[in-house]
PDB file of N, CA and C in Angstrom:
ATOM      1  N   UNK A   1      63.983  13.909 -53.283  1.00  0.00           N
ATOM      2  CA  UNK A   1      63.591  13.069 -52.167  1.00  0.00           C
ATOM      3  C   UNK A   1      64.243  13.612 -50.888  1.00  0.00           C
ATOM      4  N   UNK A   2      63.421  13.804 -49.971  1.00  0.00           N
ATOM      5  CA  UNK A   2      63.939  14.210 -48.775  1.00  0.00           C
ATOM      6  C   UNK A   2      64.627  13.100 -47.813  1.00  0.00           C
ATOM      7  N   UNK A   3      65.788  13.140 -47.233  1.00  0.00           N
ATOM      8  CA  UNK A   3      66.131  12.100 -46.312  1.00  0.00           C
ATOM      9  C   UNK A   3      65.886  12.187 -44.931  1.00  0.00           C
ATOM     10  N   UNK A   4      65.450  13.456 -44.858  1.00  0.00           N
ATOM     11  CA  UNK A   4      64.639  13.756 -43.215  1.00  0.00           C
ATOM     12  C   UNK A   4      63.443  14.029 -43.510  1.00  0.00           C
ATOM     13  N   UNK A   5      63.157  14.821 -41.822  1.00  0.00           N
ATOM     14  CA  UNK A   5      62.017  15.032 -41.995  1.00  0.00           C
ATOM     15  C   UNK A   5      60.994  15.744 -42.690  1.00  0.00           C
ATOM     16  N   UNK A   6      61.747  16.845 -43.370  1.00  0.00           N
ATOM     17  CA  UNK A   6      61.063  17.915 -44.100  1.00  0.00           C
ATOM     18  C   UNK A   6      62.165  18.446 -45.547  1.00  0.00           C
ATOM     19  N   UNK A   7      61.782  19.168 -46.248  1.00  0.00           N
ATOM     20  CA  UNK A   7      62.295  19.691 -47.103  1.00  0.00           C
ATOM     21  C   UNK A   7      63.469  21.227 -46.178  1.00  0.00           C
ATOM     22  N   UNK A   8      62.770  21.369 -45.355  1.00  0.00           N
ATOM     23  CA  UNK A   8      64.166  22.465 -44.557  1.00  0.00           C
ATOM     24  C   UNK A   8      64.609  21.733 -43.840  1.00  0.00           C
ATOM     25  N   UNK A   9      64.549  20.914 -43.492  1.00  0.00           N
ATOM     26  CA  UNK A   9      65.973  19.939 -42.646  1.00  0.00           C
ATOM     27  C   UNK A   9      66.930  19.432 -43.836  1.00  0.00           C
ATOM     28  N   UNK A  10      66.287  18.928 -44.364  1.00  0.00           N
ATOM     29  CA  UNK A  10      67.416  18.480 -45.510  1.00  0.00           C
ATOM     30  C   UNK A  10      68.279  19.538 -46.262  1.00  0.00           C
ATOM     31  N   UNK A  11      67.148  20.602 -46.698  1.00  0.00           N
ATOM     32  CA  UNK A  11      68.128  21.762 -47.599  1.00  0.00           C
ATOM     33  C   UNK A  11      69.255  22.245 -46.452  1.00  0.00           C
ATOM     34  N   UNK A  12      68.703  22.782 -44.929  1.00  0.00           N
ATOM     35  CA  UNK A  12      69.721  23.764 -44.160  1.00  0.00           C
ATOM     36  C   UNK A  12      70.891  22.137 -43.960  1.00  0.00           C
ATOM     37  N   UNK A  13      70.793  21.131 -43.923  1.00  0.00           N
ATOM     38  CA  UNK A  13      71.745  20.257 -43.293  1.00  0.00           C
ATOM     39  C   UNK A  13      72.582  20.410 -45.100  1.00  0.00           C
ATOM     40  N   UNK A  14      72.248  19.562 -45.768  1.00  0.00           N
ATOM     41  CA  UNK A  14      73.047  19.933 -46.938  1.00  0.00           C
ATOM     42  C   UNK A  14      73.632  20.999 -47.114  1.00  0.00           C
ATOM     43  N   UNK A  15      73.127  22.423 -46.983  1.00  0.00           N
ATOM     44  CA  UNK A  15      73.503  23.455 -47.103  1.00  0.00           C
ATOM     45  C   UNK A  15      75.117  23.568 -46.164  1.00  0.00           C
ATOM     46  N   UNK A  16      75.348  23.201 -44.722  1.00  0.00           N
ATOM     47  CA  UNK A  16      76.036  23.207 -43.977  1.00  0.00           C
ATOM     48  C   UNK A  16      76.252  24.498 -43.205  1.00  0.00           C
ATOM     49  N   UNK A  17      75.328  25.563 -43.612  1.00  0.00           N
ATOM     50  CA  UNK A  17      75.114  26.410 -42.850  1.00  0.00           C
ATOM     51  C   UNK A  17      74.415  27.152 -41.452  1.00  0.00           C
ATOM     52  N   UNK A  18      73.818  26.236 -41.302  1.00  0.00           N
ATOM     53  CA  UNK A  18      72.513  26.099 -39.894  1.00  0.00           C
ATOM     54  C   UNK A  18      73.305  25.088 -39.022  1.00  0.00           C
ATOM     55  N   UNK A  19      72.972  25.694 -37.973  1.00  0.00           N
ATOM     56  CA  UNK A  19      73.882  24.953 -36.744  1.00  0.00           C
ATOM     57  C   UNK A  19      73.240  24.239 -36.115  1.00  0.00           C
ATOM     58  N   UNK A  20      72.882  23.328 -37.126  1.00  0.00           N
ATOM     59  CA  UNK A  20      72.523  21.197 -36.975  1.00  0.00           C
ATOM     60  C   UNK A  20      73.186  20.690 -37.645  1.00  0.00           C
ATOM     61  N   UNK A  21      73.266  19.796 -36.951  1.00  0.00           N
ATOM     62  CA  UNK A  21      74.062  18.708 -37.639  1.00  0.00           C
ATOM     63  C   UNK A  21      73.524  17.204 -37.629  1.00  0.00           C
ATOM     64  N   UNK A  22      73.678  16.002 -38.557  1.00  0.00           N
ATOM     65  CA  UNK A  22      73.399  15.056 -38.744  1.00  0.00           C
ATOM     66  C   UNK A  22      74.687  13.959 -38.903  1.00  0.00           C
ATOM     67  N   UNK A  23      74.304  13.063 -37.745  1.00  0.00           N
ATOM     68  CA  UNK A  23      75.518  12.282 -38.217  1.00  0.00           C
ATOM     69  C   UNK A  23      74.605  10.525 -38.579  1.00  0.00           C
ATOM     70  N   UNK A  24      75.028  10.606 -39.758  1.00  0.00           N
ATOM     71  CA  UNK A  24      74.508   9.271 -40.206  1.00  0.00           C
ATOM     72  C   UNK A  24      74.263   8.084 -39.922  1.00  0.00           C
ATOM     73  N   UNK A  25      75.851   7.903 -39.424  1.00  0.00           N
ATOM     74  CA  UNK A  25      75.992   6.505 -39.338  1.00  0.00           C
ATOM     75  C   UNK A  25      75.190   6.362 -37.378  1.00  0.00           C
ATOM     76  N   UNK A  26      75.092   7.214 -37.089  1.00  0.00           N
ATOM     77  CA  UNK A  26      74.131   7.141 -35.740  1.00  0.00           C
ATOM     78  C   UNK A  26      72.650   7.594 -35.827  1.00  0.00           C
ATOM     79  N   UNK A  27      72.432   8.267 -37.129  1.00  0.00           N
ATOM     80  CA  UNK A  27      71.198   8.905 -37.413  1.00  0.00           C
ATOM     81  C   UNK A  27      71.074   9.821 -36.124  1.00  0.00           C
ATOM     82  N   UNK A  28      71.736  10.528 -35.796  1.00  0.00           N
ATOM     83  CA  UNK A  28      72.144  11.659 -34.788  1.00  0.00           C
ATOM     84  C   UNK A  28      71.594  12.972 -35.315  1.00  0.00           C
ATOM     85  N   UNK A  29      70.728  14.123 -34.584  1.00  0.00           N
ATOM     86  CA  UNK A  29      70.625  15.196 -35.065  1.00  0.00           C
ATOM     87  C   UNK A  29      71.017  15.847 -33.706  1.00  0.00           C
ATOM     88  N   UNK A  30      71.586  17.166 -33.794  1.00  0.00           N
ATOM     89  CA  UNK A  30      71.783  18.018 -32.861  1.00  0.00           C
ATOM     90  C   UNK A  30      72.051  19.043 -33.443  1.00  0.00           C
ATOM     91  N   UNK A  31      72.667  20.022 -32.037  1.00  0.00           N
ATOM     92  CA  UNK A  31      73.078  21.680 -32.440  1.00  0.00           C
ATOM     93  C   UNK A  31      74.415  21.541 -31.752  1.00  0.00           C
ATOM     94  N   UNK A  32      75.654  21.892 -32.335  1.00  0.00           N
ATOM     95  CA  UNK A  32      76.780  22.067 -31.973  1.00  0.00           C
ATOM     96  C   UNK A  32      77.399  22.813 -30.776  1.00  0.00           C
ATOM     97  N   UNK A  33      78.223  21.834 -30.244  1.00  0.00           N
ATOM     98  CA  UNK A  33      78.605  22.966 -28.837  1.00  0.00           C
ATOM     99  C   UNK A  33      79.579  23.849 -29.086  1.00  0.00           C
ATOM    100  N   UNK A  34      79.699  24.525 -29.104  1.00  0.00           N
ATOM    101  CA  UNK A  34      81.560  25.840 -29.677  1.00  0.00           C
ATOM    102  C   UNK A  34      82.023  25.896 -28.782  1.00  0.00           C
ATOM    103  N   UNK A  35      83.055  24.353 -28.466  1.00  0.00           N
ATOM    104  CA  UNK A  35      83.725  24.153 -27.655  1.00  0.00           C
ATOM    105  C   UNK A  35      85.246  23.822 -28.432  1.00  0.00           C
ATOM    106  N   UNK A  36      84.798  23.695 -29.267  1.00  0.00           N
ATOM    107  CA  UNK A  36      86.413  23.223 -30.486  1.00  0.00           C
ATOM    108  C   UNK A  36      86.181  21.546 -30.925  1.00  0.00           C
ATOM    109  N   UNK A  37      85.138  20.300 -29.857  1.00  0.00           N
ATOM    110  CA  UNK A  37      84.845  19.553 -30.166  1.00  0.00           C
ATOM    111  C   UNK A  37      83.632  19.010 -30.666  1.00  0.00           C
ATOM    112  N   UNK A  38      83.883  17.863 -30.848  1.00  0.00           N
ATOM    113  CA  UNK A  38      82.924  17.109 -31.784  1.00  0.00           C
ATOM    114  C   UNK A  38      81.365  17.352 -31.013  1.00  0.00           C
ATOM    115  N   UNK A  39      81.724  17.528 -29.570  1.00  0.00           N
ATOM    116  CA  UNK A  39      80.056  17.526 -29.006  1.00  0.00           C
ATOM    117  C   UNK A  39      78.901  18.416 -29.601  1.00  0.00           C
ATOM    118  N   UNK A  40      77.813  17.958 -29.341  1.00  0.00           N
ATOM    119  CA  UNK A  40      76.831  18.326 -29.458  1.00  0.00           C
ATOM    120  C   UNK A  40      75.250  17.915 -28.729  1.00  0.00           C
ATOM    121  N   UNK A  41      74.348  18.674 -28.687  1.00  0.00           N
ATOM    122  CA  UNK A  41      73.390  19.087 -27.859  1.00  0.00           C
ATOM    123  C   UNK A  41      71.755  18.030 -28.391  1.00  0.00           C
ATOM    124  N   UNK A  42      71.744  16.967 -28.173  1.00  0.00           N
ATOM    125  CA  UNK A  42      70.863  16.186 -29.343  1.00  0.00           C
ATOM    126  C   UNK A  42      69.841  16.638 -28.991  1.00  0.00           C
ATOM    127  N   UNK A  43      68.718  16.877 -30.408  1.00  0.00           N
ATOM    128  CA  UNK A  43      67.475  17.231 -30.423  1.00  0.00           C
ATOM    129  C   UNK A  43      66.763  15.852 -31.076  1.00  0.00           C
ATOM    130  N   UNK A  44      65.726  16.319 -30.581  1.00  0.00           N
ATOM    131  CA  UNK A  44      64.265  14.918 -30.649  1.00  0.00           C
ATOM    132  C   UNK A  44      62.849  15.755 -31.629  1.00  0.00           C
ATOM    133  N   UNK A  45      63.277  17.073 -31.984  1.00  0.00           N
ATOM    134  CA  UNK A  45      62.202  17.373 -32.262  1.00  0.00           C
ATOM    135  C   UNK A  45      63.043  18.494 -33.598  1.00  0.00           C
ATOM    136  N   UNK A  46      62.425  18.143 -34.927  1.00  0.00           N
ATOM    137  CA  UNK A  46      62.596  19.009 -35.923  1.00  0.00           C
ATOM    138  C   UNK A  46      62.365  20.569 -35.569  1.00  0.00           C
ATOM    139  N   UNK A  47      63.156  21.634 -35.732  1.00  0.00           N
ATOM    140  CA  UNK A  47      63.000  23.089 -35.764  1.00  0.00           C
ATOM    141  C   UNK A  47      62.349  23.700 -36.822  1.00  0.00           C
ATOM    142  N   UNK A  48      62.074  23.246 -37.775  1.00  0.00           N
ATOM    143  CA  UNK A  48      61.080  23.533 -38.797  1.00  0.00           C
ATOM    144  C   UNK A  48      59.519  23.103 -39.042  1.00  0.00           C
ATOM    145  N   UNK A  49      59.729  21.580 -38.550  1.00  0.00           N
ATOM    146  CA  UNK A  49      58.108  21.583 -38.794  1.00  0.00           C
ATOM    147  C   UNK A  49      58.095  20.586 -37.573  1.00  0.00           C
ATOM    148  N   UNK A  50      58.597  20.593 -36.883  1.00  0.00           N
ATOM    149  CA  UNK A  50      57.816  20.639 -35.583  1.00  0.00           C
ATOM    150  C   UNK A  50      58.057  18.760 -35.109  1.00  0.00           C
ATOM    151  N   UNK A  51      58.762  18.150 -36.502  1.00  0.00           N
ATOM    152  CA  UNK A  51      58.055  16.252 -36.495  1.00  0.00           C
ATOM    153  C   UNK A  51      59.035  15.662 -35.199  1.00  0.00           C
ATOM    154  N   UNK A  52      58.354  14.641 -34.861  1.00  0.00           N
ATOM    155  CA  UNK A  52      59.532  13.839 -33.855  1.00  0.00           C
ATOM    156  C   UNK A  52      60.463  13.481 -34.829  1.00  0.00           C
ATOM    157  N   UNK A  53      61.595  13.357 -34.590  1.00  0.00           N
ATOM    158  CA  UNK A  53      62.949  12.846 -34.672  1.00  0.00           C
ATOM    159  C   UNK A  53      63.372  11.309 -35.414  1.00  0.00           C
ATOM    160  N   UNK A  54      63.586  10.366 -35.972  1.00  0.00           N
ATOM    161  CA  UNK A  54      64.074   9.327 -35.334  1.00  0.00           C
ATOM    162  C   UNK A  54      64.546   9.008 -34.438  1.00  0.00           C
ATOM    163  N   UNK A  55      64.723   7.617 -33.404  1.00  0.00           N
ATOM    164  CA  UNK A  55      65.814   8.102 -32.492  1.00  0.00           C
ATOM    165  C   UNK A  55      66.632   7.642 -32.821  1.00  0.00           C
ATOM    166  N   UNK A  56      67.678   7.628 -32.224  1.00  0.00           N
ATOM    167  CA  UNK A  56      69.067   7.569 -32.151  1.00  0.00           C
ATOM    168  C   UNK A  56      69.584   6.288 -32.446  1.00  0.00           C
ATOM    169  N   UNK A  57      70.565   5.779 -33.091  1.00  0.00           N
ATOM    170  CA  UNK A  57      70.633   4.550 -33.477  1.00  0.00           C
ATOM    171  C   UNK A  57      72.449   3.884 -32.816  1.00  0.00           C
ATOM    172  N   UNK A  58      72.938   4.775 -31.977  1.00  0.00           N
ATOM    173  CA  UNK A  58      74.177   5.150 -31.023  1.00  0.00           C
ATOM    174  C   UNK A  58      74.494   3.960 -30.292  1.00  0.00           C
ATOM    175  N   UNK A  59      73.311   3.611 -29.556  1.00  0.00           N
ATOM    176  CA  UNK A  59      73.654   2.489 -28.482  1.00  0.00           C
ATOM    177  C   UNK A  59      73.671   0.923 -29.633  1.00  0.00           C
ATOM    178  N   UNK A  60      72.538   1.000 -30.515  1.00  0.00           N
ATOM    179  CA  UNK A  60      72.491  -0.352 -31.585  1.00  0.00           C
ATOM    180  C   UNK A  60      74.106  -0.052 -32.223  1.00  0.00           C
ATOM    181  N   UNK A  61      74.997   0.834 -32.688  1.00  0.00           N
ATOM    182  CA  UNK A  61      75.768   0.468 -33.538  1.00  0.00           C
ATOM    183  C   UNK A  61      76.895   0.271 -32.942  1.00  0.00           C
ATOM    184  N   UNK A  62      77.163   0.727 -31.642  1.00  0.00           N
ATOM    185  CA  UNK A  62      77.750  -0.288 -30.497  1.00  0.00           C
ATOM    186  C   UNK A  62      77.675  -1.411 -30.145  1.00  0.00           C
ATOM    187  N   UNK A  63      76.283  -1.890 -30.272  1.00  0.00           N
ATOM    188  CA  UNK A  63      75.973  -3.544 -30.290  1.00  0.00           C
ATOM    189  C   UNK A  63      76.221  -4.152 -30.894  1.00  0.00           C
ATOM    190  N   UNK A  64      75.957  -4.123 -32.227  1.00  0.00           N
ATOM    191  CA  UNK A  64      76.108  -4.306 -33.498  1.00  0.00           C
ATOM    192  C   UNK A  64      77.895  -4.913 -33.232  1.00  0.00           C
ATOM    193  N   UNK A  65      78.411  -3.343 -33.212  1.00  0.00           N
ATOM    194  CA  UNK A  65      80.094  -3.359 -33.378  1.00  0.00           C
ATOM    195  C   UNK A  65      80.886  -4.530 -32.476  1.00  0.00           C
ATOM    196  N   UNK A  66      80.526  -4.701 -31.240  1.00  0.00           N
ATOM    197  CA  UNK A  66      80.752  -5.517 -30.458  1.00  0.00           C
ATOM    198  C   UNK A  66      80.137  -7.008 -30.437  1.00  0.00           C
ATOM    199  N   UNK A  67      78.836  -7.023 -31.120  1.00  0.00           N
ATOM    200  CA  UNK A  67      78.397  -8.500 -31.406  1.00  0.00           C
ATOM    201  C   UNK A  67      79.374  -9.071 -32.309  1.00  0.00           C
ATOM    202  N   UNK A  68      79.728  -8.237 -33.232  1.00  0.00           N
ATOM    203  CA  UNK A  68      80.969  -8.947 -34.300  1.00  0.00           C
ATOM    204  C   UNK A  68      82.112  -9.151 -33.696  1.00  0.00           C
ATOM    205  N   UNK A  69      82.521  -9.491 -32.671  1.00  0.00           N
ATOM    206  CA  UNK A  69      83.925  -9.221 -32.109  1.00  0.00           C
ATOM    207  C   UNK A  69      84.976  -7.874 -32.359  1.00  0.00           C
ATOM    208  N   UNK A  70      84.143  -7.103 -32.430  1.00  0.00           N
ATOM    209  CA  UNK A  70      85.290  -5.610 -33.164  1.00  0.00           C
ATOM    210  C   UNK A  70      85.514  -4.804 -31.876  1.00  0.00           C
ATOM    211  N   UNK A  71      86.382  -3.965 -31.498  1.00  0.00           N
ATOM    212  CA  UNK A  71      86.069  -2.636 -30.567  1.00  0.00           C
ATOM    213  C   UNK A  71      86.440  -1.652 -31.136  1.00  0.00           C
ATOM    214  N   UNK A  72      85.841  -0.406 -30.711  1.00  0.00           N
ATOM    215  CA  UNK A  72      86.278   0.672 -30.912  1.00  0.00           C
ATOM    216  C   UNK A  72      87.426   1.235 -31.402  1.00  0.00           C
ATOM    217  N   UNK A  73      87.552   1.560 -32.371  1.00  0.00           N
ATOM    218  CA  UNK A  73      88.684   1.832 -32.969  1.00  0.00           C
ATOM    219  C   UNK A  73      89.810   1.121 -34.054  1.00  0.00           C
ATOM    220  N   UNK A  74      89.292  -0.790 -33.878  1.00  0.00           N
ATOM    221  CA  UNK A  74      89.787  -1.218 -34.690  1.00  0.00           C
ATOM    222  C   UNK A  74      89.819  -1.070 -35.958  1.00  0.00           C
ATOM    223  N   UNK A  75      90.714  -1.557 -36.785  1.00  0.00           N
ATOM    224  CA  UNK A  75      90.572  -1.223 -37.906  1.00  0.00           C
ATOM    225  C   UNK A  75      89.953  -1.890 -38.833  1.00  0.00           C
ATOM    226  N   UNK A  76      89.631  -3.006 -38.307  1.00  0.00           N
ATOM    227  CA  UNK A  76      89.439  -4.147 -39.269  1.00  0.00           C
ATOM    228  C   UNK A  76      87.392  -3.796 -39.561  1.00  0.00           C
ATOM    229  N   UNK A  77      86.451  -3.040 -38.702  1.00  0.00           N
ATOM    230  CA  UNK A  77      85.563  -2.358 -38.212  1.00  0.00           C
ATOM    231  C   UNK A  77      84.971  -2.260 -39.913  1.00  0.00           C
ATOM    232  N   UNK A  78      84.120  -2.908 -40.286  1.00  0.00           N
ATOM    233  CA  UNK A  78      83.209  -3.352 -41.774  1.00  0.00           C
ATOM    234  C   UNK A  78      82.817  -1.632 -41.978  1.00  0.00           C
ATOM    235  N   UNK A  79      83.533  -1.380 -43.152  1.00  0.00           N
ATOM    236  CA  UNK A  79      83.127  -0.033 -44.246  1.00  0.00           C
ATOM    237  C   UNK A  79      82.045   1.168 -43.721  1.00  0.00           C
ATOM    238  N   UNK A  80      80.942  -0.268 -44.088  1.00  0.00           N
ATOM    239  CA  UNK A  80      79.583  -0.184 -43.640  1.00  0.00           C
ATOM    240  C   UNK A  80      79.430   0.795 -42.876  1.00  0.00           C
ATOM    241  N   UNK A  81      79.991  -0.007 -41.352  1.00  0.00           N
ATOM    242  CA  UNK A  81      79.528   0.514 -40.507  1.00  0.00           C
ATOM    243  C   UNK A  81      80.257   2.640 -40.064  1.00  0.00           C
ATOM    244  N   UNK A  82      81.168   2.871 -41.225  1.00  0.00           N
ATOM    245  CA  UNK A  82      81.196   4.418 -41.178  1.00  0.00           C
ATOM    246  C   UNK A  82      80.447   5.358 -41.327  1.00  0.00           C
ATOM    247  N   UNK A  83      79.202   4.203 -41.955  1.00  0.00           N
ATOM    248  CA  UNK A  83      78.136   5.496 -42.678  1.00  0.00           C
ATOM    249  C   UNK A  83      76.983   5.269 -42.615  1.00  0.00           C
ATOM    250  N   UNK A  84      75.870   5.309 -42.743  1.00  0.00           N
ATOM    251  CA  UNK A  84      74.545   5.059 -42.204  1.00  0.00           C
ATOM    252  C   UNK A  84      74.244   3.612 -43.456  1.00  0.00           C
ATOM    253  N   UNK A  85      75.373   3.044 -44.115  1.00  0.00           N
ATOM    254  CA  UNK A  85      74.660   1.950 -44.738  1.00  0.00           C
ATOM    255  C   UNK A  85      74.593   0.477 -43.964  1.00  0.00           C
ATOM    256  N   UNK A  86      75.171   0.429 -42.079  1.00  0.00           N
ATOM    257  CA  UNK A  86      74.683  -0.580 -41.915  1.00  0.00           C
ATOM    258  C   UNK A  86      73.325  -0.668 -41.498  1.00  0.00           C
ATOM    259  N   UNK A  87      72.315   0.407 -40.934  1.00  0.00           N
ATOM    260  CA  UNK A  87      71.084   0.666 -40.520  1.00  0.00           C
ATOM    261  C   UNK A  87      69.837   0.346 -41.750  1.00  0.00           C
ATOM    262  N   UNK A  88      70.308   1.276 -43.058  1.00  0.00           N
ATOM    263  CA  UNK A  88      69.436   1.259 -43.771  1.00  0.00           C
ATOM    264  C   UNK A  88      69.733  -0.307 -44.619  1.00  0.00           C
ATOM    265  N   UNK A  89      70.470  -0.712 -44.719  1.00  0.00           N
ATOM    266  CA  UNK A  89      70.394  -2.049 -44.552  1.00  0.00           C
ATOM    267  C   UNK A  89      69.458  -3.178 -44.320  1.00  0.00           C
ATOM    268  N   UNK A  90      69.214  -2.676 -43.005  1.00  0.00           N
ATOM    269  CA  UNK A  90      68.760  -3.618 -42.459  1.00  0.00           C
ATOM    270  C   UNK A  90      66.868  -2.712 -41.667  1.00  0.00           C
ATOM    271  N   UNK A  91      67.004  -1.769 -42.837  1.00  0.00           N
ATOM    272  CA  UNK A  91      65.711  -1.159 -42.824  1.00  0.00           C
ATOM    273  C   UNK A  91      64.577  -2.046 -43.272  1.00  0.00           C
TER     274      UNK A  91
END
Protein backbone atom coordinates (compact mmCIF):
# COMPACT_ATOMS: atom_id res chain seq x y z
CA UNK A 1 0.00 0.00 0.00
CA UNK A 2 1.31 3.22 -0.93
CA UNK A 3 1.06 6.15 1.66
CA UNK A 4 1.67 8.83 -0.99
CA UNK A 5 1.19 9.61 -4.01
CA UNK A 6 2.82 7.04 -6.12
CA UNK A 7 4.81 3.95 -5.70
CA UNK A 8 8.29 6.25 -6.22
CA UNK A 9 7.45 8.66 -3.61
CA UNK A 10 6.98 6.17 -1.16
CA UNK A 11 9.92 3.73 -2.17
CA UNK A 12 12.66 6.99 -2.62
CA UNK A 13 11.11 8.52 0.90
CA UNK A 14 11.42 5.10 2.71
CA UNK A 15 14.51 4.49 1.05
CA UNK A 16 15.99 7.85 2.71
CA UNK A 17 18.07 8.43 -0.07
CA UNK A 18 16.43 11.14 -2.43
CA UNK A 19 16.50 14.53 -1.17
CA UNK A 20 12.67 14.70 -0.03
CA UNK A 21 11.56 14.53 2.76
CA UNK A 22 8.18 13.89 4.53
CA UNK A 23 7.25 14.99 7.75
CA UNK A 24 4.13 13.35 9.02
CA UNK A 25 2.85 14.73 11.67
CA UNK A 26 2.44 18.02 9.25
CA UNK A 27 2.02 15.84 6.15
CA UNK A 28 4.93 18.14 4.88
CA UNK A 29 6.84 17.23 1.65
CA UNK A 30 9.91 19.12 0.58
CA UNK A 31 13.64 19.15 -0.59
CA UNK A 32 16.19 19.91 2.06
CA UNK A 33 18.17 23.05 2.50
CA UNK A 34 22.18 22.10 3.31
CA UNK A 35 22.24 24.54 5.70
CA UNK A 36 22.94 22.13 8.83
CA UNK A 37 19.08 22.81 9.67
CA UNK A 38 15.89 21.37 9.82
CA UNK A 39 14.67 23.78 6.85
CA UNK A 40 13.36 22.91 3.89
CA UNK A 41 12.00 24.06 0.45
CA UNK A 42 8.09 22.76 0.36
CA UNK A 43 6.85 21.23 -2.78
CA UNK A 44 3.07 21.02 -3.96
CA UNK A 45 3.72 18.89 -6.77
CA UNK A 46 5.06 15.09 -6.83
CA UNK A 47 8.58 14.72 -8.91
CA UNK A 48 7.62 11.49 -10.22
CA UNK A 49 4.29 11.48 -11.45
CA UNK A 50 3.53 14.75 -11.65
CA UNK A 51 0.11 14.48 -8.75
CA UNK A 52 -0.79 17.56 -6.59
CA UNK A 53 0.40 17.22 -3.16
CA UNK A 54 -1.78 17.16 -0.11
CA UNK A 55 -1.57 20.30 1.54
CA UNK A 56 -0.03 21.01 4.39
CA UNK A 57 -1.59 20.27 7.61
CA UNK A 58 1.14 22.95 9.70
CA UNK A 59 -1.17 25.77 10.43
CA UNK A 60 -4.30 23.00 11.65
CA UNK A 61 -1.80 21.27 14.09
CA UNK A 62 -1.06 24.56 15.63
CA UNK A 63 -4.71 25.04 16.08
CA UNK A 64 -5.42 22.00 17.14
CA UNK A 65 -2.28 22.37 19.74
CA UNK A 66 -3.45 25.61 21.06
CA UNK A 67 -7.30 24.86 21.07
CA UNK A 68 -6.28 22.31 23.84
CA UNK A 69 -4.62 24.79 26.01
CA UNK A 70 -0.97 23.38 25.16
CA UNK A 71 2.02 25.60 23.64
CA UNK A 72 4.77 24.83 21.93
CA UNK A 73 7.02 22.86 23.50
CA UNK A 74 5.14 21.70 26.43
CA UNK A 75 5.43 18.60 27.57
CA UNK A 76 2.34 17.56 28.59
CA UNK A 77 1.52 17.98 24.29
CA UNK A 78 -0.88 14.38 23.55
CA UNK A 79 1.59 11.48 21.95
CA UNK A 80 -0.61 11.76 19.12
CA UNK A 81 0.09 14.75 18.17
CA UNK A 82 4.18 13.70 17.33
CA UNK A 83 3.13 11.78 14.50
CA UNK A 84 0.67 11.97 11.82
CA UNK A 85 -1.89 9.92 14.12
CA UNK A 86 -3.75 13.05 15.17
CA UNK A 87 -4.82 13.91 11.35
CA UNK A 88 -5.51 10.47 10.21
CA UNK A 89 -7.63 10.25 13.02
CA UNK A 90 -9.75 12.37 12.30
CA UNK A 91 -9.61 11.38 8.50
Amino acid sequence: MNDHCCAMMSSNLAGGETAILYVPKFRDYGIPVLDGGGSFIAISHCPWCGQTLPHTLRDRWFTEIEARGFEIGDDNIPVEFATDAWWKASA
